[in-house]
Protein backbone atom coordinates (compact mmCIF):
# COMPACT_ATOMS: atom_id res chain seq x y z
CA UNK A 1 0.00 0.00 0.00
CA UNK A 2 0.90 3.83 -0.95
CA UNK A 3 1.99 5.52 2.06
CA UNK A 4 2.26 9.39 1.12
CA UNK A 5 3.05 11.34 -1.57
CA UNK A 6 6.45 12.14 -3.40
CA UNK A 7 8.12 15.35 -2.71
CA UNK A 8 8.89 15.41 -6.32
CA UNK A 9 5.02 15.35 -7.76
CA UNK A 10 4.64 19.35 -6.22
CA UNK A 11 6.66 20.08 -8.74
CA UNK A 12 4.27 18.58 -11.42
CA UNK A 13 1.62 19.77 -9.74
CA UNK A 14 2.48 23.73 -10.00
CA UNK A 15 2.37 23.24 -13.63
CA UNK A 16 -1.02 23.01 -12.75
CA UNK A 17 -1.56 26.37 -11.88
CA UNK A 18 -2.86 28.76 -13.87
CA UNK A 19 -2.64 32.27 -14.15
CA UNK A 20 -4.41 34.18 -11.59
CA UNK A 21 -7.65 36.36 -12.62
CA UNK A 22 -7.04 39.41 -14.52
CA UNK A 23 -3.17 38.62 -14.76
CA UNK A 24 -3.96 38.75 -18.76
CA UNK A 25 -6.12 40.76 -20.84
CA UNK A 26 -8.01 39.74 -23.70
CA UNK A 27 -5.78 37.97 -26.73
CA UNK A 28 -3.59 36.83 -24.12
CA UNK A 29 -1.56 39.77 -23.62
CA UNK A 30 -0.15 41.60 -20.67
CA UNK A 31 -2.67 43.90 -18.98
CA UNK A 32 -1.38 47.18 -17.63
CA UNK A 33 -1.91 47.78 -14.01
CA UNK A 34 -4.06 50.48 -13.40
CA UNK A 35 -2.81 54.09 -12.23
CA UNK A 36 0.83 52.63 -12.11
CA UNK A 37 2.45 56.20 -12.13
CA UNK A 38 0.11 56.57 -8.99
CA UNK A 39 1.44 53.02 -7.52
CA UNK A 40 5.38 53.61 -8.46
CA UNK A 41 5.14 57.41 -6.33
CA UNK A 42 3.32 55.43 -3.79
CA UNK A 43 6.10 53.68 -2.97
CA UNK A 44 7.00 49.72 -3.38
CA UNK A 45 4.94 48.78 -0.40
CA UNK A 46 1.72 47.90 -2.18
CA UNK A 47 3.34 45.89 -5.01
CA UNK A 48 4.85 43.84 -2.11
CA UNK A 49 1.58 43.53 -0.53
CA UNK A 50 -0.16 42.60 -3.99
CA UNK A 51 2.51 40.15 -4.55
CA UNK A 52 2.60 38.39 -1.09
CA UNK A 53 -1.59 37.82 -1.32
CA UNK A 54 -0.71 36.41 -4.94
CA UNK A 55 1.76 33.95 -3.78
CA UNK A 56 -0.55 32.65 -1.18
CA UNK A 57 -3.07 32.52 -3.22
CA UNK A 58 -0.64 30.41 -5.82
CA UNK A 59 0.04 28.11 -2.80
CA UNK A 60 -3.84 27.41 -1.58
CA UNK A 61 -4.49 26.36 -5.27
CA UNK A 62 -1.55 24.52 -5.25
CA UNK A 63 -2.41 22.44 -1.95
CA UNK A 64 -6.18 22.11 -3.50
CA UNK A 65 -4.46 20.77 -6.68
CA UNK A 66 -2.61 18.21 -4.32
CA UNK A 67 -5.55 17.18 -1.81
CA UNK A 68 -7.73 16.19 -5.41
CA UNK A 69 -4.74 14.38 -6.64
CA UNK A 70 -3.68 12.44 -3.14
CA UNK A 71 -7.71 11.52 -3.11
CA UNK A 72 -7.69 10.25 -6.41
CA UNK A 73 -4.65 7.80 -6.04
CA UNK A 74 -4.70 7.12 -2.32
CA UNK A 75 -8.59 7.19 -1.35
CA UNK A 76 -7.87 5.48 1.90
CA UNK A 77 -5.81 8.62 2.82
CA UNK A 78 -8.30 11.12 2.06
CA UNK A 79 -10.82 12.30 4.72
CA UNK A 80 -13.59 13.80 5.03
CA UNK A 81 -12.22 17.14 5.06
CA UNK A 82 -10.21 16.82 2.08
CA UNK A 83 -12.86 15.06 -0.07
CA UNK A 84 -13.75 18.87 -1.60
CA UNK A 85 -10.98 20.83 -0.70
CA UNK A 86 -11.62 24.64 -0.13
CA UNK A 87 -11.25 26.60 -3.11
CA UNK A 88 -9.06 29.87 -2.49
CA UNK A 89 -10.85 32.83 -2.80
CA UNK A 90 -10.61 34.23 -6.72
CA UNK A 91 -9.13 30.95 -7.98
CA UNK A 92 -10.60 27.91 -9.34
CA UNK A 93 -10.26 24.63 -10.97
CA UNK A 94 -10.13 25.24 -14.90
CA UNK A 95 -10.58 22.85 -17.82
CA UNK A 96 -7.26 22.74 -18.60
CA UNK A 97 -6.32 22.20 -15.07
CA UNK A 98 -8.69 19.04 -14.69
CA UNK A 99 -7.29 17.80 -17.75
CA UNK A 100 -3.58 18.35 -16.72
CA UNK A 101 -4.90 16.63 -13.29
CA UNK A 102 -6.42 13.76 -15.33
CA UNK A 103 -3.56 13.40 -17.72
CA UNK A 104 -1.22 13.29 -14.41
CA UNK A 105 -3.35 10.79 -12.51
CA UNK A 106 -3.68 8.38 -15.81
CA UNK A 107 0.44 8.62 -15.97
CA UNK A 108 1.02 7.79 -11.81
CA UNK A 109 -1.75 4.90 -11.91
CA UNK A 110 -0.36 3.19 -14.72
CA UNK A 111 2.88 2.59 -13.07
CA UNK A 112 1.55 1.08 -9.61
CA UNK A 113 -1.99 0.39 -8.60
CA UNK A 114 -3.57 3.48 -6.88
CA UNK A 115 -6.44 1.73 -4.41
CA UNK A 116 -5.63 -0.15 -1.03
CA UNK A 117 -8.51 -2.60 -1.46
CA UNK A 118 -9.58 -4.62 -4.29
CA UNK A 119 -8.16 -4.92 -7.49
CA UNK A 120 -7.35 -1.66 -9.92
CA UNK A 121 -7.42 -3.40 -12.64
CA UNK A 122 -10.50 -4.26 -12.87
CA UNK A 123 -13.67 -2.24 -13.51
CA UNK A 124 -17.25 -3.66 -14.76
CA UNK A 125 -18.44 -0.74 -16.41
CA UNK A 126 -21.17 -2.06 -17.52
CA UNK A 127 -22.39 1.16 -18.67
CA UNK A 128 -20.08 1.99 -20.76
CA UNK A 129 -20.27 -1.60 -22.06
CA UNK A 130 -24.29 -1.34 -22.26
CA UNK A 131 -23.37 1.94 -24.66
CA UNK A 132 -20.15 0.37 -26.66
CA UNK A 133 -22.66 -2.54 -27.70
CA UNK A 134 -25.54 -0.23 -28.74
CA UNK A 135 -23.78 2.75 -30.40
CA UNK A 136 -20.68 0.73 -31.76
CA UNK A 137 -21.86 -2.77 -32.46
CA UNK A 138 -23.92 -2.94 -35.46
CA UNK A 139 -26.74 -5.07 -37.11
CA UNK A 140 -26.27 -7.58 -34.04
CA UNK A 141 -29.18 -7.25 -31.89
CA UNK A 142 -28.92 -10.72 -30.74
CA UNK A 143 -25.38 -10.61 -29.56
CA UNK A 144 -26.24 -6.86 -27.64
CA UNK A 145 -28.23 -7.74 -25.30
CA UNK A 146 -26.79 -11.46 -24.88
CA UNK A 147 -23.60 -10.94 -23.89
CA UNK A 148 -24.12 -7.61 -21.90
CA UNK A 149 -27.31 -9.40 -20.17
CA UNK A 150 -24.73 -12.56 -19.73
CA UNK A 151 -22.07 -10.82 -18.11
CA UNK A 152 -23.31 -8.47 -15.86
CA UNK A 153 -25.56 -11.55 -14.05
CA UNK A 154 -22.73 -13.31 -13.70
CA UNK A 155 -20.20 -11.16 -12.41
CA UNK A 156 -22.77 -9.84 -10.19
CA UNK A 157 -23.41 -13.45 -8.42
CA UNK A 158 -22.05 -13.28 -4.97
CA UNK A 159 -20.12 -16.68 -5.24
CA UNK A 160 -20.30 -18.23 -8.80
CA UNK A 161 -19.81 -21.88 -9.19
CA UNK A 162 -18.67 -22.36 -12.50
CA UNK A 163 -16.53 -20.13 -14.87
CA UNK A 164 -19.10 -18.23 -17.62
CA UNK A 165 -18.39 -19.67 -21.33
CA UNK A 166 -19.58 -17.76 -24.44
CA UNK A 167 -19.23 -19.59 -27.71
CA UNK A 168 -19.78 -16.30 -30.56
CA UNK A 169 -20.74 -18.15 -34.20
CA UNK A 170 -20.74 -16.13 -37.58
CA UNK A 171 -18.95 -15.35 -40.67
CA UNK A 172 -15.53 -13.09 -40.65
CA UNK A 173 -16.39 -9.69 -40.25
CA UNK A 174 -19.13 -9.49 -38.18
CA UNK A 175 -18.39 -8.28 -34.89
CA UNK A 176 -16.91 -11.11 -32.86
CA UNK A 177 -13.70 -10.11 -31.95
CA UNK A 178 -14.75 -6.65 -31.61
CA UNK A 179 -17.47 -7.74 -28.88
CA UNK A 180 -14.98 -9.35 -27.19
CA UNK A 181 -12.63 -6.34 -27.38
CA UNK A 182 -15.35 -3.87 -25.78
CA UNK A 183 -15.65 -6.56 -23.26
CA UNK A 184 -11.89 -6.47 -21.89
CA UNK A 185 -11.81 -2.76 -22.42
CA UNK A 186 -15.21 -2.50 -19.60
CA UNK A 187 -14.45 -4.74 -17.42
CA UNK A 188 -10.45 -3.71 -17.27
CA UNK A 189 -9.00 -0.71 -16.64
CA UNK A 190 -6.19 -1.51 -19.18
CA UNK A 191 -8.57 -3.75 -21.63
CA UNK A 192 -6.40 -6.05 -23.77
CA UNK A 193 -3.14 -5.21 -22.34
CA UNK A 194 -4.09 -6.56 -18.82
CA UNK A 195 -2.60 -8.95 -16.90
CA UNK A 196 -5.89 -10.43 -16.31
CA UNK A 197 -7.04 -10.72 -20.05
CA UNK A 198 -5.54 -13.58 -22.10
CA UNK A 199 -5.54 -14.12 -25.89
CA UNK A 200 -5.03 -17.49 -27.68
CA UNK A 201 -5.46 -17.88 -31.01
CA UNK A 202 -5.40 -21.09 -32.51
CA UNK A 203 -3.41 -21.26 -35.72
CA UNK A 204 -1.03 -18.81 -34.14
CA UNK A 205 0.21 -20.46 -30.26
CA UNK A 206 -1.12 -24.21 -30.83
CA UNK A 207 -0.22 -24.82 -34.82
CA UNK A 208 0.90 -27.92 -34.97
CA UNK A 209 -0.78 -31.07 -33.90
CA UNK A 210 2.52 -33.21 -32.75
CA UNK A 211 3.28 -30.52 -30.18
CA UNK A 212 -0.70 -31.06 -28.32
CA UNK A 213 1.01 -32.36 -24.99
CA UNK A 214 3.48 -29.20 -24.66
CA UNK A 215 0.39 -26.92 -26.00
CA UNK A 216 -1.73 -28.24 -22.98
CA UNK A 217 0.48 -27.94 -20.48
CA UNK A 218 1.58 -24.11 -22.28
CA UNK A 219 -2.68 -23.21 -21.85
CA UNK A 220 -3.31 -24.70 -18.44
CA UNK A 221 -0.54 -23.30 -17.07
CA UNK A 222 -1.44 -19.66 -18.15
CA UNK A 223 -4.54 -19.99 -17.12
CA UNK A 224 -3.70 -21.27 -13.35
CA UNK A 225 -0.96 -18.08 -13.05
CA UNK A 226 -3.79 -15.71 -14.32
CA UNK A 227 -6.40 -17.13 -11.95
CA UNK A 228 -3.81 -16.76 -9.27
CA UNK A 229 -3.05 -13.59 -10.06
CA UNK A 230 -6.21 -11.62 -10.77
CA UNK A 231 -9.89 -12.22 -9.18
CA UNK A 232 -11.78 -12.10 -12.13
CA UNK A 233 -9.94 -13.06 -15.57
CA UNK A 234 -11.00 -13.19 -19.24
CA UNK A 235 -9.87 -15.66 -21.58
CA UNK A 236 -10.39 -15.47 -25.37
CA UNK A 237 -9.58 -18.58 -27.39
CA UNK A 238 -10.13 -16.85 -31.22
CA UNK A 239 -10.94 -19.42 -34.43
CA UNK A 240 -12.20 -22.23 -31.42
CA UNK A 241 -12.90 -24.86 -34.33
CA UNK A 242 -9.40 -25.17 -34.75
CA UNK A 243 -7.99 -25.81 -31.00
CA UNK A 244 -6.70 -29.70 -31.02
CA UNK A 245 -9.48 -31.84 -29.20
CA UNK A 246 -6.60 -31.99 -26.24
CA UNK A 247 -6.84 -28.75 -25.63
CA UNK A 248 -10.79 -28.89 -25.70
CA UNK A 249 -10.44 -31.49 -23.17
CA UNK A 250 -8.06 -29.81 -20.74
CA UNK A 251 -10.62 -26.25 -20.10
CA UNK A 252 -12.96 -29.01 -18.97
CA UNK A 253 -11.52 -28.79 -15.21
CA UNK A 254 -11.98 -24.77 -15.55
CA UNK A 255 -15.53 -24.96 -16.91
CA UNK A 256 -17.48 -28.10 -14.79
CA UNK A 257 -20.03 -26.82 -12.01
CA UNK A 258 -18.04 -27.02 -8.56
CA UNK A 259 -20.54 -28.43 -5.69
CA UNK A 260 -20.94 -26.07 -2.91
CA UNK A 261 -18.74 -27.90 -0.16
CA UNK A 262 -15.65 -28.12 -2.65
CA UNK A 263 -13.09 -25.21 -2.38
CA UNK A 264 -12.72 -23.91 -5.79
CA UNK A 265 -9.10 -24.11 -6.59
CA UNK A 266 -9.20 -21.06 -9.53
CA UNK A 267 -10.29 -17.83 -9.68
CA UNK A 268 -13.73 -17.19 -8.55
CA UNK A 269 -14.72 -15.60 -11.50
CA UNK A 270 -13.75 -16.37 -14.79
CA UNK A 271 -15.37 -15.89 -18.25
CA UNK A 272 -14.20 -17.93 -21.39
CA UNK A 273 -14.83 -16.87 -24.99
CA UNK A 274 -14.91 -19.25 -27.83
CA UNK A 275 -14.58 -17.02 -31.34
CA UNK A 276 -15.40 -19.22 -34.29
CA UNK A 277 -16.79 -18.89 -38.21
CA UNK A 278 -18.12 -22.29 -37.61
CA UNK A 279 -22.25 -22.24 -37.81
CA UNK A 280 -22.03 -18.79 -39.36
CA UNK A 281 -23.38 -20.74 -43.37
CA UNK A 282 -26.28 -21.80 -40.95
CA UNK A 283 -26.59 -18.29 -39.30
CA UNK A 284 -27.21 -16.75 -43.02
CA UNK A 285 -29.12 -19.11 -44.23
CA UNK A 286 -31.80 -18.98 -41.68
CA UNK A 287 -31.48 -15.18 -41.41
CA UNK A 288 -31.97 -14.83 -45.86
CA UNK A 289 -34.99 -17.82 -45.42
CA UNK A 290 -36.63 -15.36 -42.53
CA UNK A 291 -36.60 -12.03 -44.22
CA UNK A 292 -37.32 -13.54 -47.84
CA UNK A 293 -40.68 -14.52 -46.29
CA UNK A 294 -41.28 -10.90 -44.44
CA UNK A 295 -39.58 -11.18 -41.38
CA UNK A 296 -37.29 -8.11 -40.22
CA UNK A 297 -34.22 -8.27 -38.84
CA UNK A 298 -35.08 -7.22 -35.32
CA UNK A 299 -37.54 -9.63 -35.05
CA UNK A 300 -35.48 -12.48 -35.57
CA UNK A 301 -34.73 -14.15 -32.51
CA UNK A 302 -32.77 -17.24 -30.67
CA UNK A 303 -35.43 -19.38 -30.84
CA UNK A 304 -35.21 -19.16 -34.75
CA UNK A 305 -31.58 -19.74 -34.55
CA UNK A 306 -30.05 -21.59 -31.67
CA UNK A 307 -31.57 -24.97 -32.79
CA UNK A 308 -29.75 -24.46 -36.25
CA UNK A 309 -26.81 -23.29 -34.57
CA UNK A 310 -26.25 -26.15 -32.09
CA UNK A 311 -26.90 -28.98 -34.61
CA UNK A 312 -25.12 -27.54 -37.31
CA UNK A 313 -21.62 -27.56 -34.39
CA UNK A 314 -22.19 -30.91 -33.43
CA UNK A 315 -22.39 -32.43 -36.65
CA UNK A 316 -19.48 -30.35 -38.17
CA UNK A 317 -17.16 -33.11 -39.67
CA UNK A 318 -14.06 -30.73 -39.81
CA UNK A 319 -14.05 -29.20 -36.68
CA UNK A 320 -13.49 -31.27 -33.00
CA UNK A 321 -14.82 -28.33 -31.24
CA UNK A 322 -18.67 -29.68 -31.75
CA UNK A 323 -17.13 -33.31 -30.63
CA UNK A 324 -15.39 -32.12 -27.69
CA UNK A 325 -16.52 -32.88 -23.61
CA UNK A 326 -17.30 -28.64 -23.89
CA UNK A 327 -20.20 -29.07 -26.04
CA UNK A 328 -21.50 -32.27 -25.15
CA UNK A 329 -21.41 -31.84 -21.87
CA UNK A 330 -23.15 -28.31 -22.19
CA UNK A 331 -20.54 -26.66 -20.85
CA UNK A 332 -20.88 -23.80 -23.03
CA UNK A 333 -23.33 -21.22 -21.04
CA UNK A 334 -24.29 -19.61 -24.55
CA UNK A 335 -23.86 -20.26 -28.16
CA UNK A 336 -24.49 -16.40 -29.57
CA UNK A 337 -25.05 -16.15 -33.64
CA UNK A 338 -23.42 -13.44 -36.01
CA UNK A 339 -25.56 -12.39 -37.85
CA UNK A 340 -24.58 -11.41 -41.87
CA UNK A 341 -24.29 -7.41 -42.27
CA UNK A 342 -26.34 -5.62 -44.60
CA UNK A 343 -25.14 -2.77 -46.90
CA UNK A 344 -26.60 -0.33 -44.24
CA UNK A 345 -24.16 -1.85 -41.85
CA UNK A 346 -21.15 -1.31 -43.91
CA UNK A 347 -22.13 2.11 -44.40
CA UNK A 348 -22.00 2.57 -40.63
CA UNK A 349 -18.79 0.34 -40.25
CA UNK A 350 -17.30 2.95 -42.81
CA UNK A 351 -18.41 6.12 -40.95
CA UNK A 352 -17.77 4.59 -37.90
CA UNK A 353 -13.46 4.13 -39.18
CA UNK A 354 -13.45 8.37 -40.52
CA UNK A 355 -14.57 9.19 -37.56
CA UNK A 356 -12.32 6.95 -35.49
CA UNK A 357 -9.43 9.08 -37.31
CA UNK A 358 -11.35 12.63 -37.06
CA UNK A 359 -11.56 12.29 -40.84
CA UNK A 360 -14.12 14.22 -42.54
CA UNK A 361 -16.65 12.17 -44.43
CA UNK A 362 -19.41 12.23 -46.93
CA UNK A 363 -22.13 10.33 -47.63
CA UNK A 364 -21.26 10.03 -51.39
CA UNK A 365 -17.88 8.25 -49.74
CA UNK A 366 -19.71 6.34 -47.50
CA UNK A 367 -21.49 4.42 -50.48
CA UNK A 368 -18.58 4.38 -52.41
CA UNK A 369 -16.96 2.16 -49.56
CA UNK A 370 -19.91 -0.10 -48.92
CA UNK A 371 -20.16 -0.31 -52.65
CA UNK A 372 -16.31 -1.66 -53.06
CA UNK A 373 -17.71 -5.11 -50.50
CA UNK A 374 -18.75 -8.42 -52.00
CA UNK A 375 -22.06 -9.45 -51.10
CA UNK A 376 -24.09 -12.37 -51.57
CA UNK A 377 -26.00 -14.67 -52.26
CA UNK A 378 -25.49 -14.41 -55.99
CA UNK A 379 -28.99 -13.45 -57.04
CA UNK A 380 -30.08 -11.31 -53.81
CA UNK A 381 -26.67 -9.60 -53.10
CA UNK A 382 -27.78 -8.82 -49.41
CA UNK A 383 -24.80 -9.75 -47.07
CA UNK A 384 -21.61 -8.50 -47.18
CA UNK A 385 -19.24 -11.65 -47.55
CA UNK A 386 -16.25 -9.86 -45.07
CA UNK A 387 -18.69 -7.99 -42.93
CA UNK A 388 -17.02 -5.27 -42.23
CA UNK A 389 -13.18 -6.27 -41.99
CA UNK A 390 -10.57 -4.18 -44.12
CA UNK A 391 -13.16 -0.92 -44.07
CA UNK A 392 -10.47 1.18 -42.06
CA UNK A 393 -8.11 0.34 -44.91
CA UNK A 394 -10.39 0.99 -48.14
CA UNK A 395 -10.81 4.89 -46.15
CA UNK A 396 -7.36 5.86 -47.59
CA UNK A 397 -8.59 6.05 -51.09
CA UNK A 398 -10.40 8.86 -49.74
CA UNK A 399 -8.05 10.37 -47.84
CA UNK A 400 -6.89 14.04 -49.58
């Protein structure tokens, strides 16, 4: 635990201050004191006086700058007192002061954890996840408001007994690995990049089938040092269909119920993501069969696809992931569909990557870019065939 502060950050702090009220005039130039000839046969006494209330002024901001920092990074050390420290008279906190203070306390906190209880790496903002998955996510109403629904019940649970699995099926493109993105970056304060998320992807750490025995032992024994390490951990196994049945079989241990009178060896909370293109033909062709006979796409629902879904994974010939203990012994909390993207979706994907890079954009470009896609099927040309993967590279032809 933090036990003070650093003599060193005053000196970052006072780069805080800013000038004091009516030190400038307008434009940002020097403002003439008033009646100086008056003032300078007067005598130096005032401008002492003047200057003395000015530095203590300077120092009361200062200290307020300090008590908001200290309360930000050591809460434990900040009492009631302190909790809105007394602003000094004629001063206050500016924008570009509370950014400099943000911008400070973002640098300190990613060095060392800056709580004394809990863990500081993780958040749950589940409303910022709740707004990712509705503002960013699109033509996936399905996946929305199953994996936010899924996640916050879980990780609310007061003692879960089993680890949360999420199996997302679809075509490339879709949304699948950016769902899972949005998911690290809510529920950790560092998102990807944290010690408690984990990545595997399955052509790229477990390629080769001889090596299955060192590849288990490689996965199990990341996951035990994560669980050790962090209370709540994510793991996200991308292109699932592909893991060796080995591996399937050794995340059984991590993903059976535990019975209430057995100490739970792992982390108490843990959430497993399966990312996979396998069910996705399924996914479209139940989605193109529904709206060829009137449906619309918000109506579609899991009872129209998860029956598809789950038959078409277990009786995948080229692909042990629909053979393995995980699906067969419905270990898998939640198989979520994919569903294809329109051209509307593309056009959102594209506006979506301009404005991700403060590029201007129009709507003339916006076609243009949804126009460049592939869709099918042949004769109705609805979905795109790559969702929306390589839009934030077609946006350079556009670029001036």
């Amino acid at each position: 635990m933090l036990r003070g502060p650093r003599r060193p950050l005053w000196l970052l702090l006072l780069l805080l201050l800013p000038p004091p009220p009516g030190a400038w005039g307008h434009g940002g130039h020097a403002r003439p004191r008033e009646g100086a000839e008056e003032a300078d046969s007067a005598g130096a006494w005032p401008a002492f006086q003047g200057l003395r209330e000015r530095l203590r002024a300077a120092g009361a901001l200062s200290r307020r700058y300090w008590a908001l920092f200290r309360c930000r990074v050591w809460p434990a050390s900040c009492g009631k007192d302190e909790e809105a420290p007394a602003r000094p008279l004629g001063w206050s906190l500016p924008l570009l002061g509370q950014q400099y203070l943000d911008i400070l306390t973002t640098w300190y906190c990613s060095l060392q954890d800056c709580c004394d209880s809990g863990d500081c790496r993780i958040v749950n903002n589940f409303t910022g996840l709740e707004a990712d998955l509705r503002v960013r996510l699109h033509g996936q109403h399905l996946a929305r408001e199953l994996v936010l629904t899924a996640a916050r019940g879980y990780l609310e649970l007061p003692r879960p007994d089993k680890a949360l699995a999420l199996s997302f099926h679809g075509w490339s493109g879709t949304g699948k690995n950016f769902v899972a993105r949005m998911l690290a970056e809510n529920l950790y304060r560092d998102g990807l990049r944290s010690d408690c998320v984990k990545v595997f992807i399955a052509t790229l750490h477990f390629p080769h089938p001889k090596y299955e025995d060192l590849y288990k032992e490689e996965l199990t024994g990341q996951i035990r040092k994560t669980q050790e390490h962090c209370p709540q951990t994510l793991f996200i196994l991308d292109e699932a269909e592909k893991l060796h049945p080995g591996l399937l079989e050794a995340l059984r241990p991590y993903l059976e119920r535990q019975a209430p009178e057995k100490p739970r060896a792992e982390s108490p909370r843990t959430i497993f993501l399966f990312l996979s293109n396998l069910g996705g033909n399924i996914i479209n062709e139940v989605v193109l069969n529904l709206l060829k006979t009137g449906w619309s796409r918000e109506e579609i629902g899991m009872e129209h696809l998860e029956p598809h879904l789950q038959a078409e994974i277990v009786a995948s010939t080229d692909s042990g992931f629909g053979h393995s203990c995980l699906v067969k012994e419905n270990l898998i909390d939640f198989f979520i569909p994919f569903l294809p993207l329109e051209y509307r979706h593309v056009r959102l994907c594209a506006r979506d990557a301009f404005l991700s890079q403060e590029l201007l954009y129009t709507e003339e470009a916006l076609d243009e870019i949804a126009k460049m896609m592939v869709y099918v099927p042949k004769e109705e040309q609805l979905f795109s065939s790559q969702g929306c993967k390589s839009i934030s590279q077609r946006i350079n032809y556009f670029l001036p």
